[in-house]
Structure formats: C-alpha cells, structure tokens
N, C-alpha and C. Protein backbone atom coordinates (compact mmCIF):
# COMPACT_ATOMS: atom_id res chain seq x y z
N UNK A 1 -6.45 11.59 11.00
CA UNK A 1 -6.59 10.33 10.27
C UNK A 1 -6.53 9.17 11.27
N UNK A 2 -7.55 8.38 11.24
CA UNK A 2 -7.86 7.46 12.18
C UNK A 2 -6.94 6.07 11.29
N UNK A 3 -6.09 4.96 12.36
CA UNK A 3 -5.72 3.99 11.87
C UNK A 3 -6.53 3.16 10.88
N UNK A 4 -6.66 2.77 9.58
CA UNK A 4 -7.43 1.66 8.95
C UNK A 4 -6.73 1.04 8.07
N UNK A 5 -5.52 0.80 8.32
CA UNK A 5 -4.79 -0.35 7.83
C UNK A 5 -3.66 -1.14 8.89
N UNK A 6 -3.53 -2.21 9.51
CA UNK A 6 -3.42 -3.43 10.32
C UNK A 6 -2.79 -4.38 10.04
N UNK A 7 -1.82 -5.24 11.18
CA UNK A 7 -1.48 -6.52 10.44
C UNK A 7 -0.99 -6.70 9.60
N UNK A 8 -1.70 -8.16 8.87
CA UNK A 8 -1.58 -8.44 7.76
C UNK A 8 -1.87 -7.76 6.14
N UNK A 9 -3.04 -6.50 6.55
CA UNK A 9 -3.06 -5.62 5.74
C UNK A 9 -1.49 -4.72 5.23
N UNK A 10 -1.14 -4.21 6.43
CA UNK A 10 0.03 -3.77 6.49
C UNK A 10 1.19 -3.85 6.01
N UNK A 11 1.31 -5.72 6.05
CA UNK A 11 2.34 -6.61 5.89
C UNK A 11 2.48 -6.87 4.17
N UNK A 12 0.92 -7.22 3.95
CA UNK A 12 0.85 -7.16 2.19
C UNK A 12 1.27 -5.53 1.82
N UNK A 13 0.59 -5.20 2.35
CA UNK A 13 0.95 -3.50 0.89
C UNK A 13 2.72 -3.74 1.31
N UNK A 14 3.28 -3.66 2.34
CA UNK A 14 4.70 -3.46 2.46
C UNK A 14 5.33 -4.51 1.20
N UNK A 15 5.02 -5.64 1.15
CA UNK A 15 5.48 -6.50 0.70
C UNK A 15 5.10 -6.61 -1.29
N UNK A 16 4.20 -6.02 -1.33
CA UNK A 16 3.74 -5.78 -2.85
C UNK A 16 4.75 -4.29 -3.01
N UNK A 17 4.45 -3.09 -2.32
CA UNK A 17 5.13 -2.35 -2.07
C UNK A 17 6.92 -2.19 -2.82
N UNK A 18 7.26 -3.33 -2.13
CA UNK A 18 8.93 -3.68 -2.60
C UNK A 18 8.95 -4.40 -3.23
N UNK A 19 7.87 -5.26 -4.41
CA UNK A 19 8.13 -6.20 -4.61
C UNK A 19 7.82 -5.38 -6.55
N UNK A 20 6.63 -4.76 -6.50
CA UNK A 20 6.62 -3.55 -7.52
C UNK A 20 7.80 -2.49 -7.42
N UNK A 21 8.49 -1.97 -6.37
CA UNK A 21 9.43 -1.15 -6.68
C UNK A 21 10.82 -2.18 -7.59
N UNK A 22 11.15 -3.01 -6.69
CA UNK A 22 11.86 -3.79 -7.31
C UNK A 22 11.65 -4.01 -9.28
N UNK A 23 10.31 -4.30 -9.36
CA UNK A 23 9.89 -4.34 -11.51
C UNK A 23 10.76 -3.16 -11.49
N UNK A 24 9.93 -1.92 -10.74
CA UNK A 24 9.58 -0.92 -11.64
C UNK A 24 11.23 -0.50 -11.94
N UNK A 25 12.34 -0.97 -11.15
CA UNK A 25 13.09 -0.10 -11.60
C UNK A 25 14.39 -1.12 -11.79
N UNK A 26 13.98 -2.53 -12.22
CA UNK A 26 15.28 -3.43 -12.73
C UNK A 26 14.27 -4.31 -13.69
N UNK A 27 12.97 -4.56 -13.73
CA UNK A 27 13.00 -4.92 -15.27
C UNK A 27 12.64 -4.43 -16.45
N UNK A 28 13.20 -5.18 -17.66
CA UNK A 28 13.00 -4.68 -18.56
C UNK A 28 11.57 -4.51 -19.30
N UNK A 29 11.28 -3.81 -18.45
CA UNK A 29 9.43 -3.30 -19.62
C UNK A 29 9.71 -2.19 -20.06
N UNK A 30 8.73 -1.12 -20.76
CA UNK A 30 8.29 -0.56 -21.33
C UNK A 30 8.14 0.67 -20.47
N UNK A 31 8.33 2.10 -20.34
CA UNK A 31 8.60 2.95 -19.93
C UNK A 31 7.19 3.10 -18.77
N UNK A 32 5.55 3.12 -19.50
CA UNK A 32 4.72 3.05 -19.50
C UNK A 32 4.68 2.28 -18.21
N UNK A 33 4.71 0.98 -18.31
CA UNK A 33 4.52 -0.14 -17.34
C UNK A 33 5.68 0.02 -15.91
N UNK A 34 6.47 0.66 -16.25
CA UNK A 34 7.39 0.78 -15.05
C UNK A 34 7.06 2.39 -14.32
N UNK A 35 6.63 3.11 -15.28
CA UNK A 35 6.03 4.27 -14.19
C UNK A 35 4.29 3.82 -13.48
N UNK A 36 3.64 2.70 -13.52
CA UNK A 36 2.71 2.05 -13.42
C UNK A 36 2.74 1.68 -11.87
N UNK A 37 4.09 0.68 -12.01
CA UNK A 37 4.62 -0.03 -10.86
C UNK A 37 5.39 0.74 -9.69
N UNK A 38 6.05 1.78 -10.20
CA UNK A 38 6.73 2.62 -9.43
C UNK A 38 5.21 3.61 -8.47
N UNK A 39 4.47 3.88 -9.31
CA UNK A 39 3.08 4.66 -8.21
C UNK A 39 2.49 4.20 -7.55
N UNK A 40 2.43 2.63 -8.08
CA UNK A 40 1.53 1.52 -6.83
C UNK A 40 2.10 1.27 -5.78
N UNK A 41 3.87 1.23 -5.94
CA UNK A 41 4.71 0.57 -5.29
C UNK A 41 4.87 1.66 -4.13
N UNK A 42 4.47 2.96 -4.19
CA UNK A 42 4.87 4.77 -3.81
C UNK A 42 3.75 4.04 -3.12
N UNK A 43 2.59 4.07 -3.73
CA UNK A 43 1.02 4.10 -2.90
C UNK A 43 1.08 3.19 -1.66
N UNK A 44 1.52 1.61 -1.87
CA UNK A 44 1.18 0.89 -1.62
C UNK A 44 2.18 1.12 0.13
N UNK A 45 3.62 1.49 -0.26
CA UNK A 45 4.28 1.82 0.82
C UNK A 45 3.90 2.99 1.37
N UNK A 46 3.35 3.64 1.28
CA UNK A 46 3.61 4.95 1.58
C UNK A 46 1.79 4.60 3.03
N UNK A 47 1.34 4.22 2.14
CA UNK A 47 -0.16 3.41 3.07
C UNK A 47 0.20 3.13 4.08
N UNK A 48 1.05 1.74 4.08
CA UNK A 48 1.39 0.62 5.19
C UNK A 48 2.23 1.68 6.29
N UNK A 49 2.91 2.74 5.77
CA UNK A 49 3.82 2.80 7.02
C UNK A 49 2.32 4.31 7.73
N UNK A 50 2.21 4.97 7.23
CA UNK A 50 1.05 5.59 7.83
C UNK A 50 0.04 5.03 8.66
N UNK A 51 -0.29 3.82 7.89
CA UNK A 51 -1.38 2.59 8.41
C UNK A 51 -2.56 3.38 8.25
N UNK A 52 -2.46 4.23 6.92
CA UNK A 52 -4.63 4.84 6.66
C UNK A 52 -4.24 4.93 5.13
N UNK A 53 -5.62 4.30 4.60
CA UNK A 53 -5.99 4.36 3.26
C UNK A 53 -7.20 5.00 2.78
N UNK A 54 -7.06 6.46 1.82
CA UNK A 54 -8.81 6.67 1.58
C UNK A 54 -9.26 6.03 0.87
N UNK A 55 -8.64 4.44 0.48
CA UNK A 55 -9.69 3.94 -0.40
C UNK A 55 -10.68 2.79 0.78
N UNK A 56 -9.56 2.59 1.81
CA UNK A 56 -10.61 1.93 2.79
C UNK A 56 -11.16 3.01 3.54
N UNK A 57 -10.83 3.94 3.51
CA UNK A 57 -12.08 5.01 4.57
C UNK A 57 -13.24 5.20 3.61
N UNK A 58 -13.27 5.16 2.22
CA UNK A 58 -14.27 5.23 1.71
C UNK A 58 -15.14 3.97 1.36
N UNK A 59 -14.64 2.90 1.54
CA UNK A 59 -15.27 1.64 1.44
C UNK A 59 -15.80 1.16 2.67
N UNK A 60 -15.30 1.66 4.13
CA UNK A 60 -15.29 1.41 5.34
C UNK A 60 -14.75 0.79 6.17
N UNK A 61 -13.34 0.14 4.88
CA UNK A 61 -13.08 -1.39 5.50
C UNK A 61 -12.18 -0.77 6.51
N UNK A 62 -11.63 -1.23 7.64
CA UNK A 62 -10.92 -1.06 8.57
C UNK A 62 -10.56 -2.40 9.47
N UNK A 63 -8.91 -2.57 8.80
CA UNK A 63 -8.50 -3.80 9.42
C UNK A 63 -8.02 -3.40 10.67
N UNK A 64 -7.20 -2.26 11.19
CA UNK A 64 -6.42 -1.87 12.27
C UNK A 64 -6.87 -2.50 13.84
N UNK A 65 -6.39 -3.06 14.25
CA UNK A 65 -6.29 -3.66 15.86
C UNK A 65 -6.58 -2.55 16.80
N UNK A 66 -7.41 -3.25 18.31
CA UNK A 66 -7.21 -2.00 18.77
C UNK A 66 -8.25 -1.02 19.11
N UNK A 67 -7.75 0.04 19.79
CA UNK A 67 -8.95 0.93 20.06
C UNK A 67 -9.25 2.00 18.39
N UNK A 68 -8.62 1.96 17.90
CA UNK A 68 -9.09 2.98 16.64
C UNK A 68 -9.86 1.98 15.87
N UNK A 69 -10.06 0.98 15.92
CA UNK A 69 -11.29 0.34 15.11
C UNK A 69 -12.47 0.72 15.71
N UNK A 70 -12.75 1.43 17.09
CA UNK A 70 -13.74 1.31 17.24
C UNK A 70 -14.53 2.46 16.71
C-alpha cells in the first residue's frame, strides 16, 4: 500500500475522527445514528494513522508528500 493520505488530509480525518467518536459515544441520539458515527469515526482514524485510503486509490487522489506521490 502506497502512501495517499498527507498533511492536512491526515490532520482532518484525525480530527473528524475524534470529533465523531466523541457523538458517537456521549451524545444522546438514537442507537442508529451513534453506530453511524462510531464507523466513520473507526474509518476515518484508522485511514489517517495508516496514511492510505481505497477510496482515494480509487479516485486517484493522492495528497501524501514526498517520494510516494510519485
């Protein structure tokens, strides 16, 4: 798996990341909506610290710095 997530890419998923774990598991919604937030929040961290996404390997986007962009 080649690097394709970078930066500020990085920095957002981390930060949405904890910011959805945080809903998913202190507010009060609906069972539904908090297992919602808890998979994005899984996805979103689990991305950033790897730094590869197949939704950008399949789109092509590749923010990563560096020699693996090339």
């Amino acid at each position: 798996m080649k690097c394709n997530v970078g930066g500020m890419d990085r920095t957002g998923r981390i930060v949405l990341g904890i910011v959805l774990l945080v809903v998913g598991l202190l507010a009060p919604i609906d069972t539904m909506w908090r297992i919602v937030a808890l998979v994005i929040a899984a996805i979103a961290l689990v991305t950033a610290i790897v730094r590869f996404c197949p939704a950008n390997a399949i789109f092509g986007i590749n923010t990563c710095e560096g020699e693996s962009k090339k």
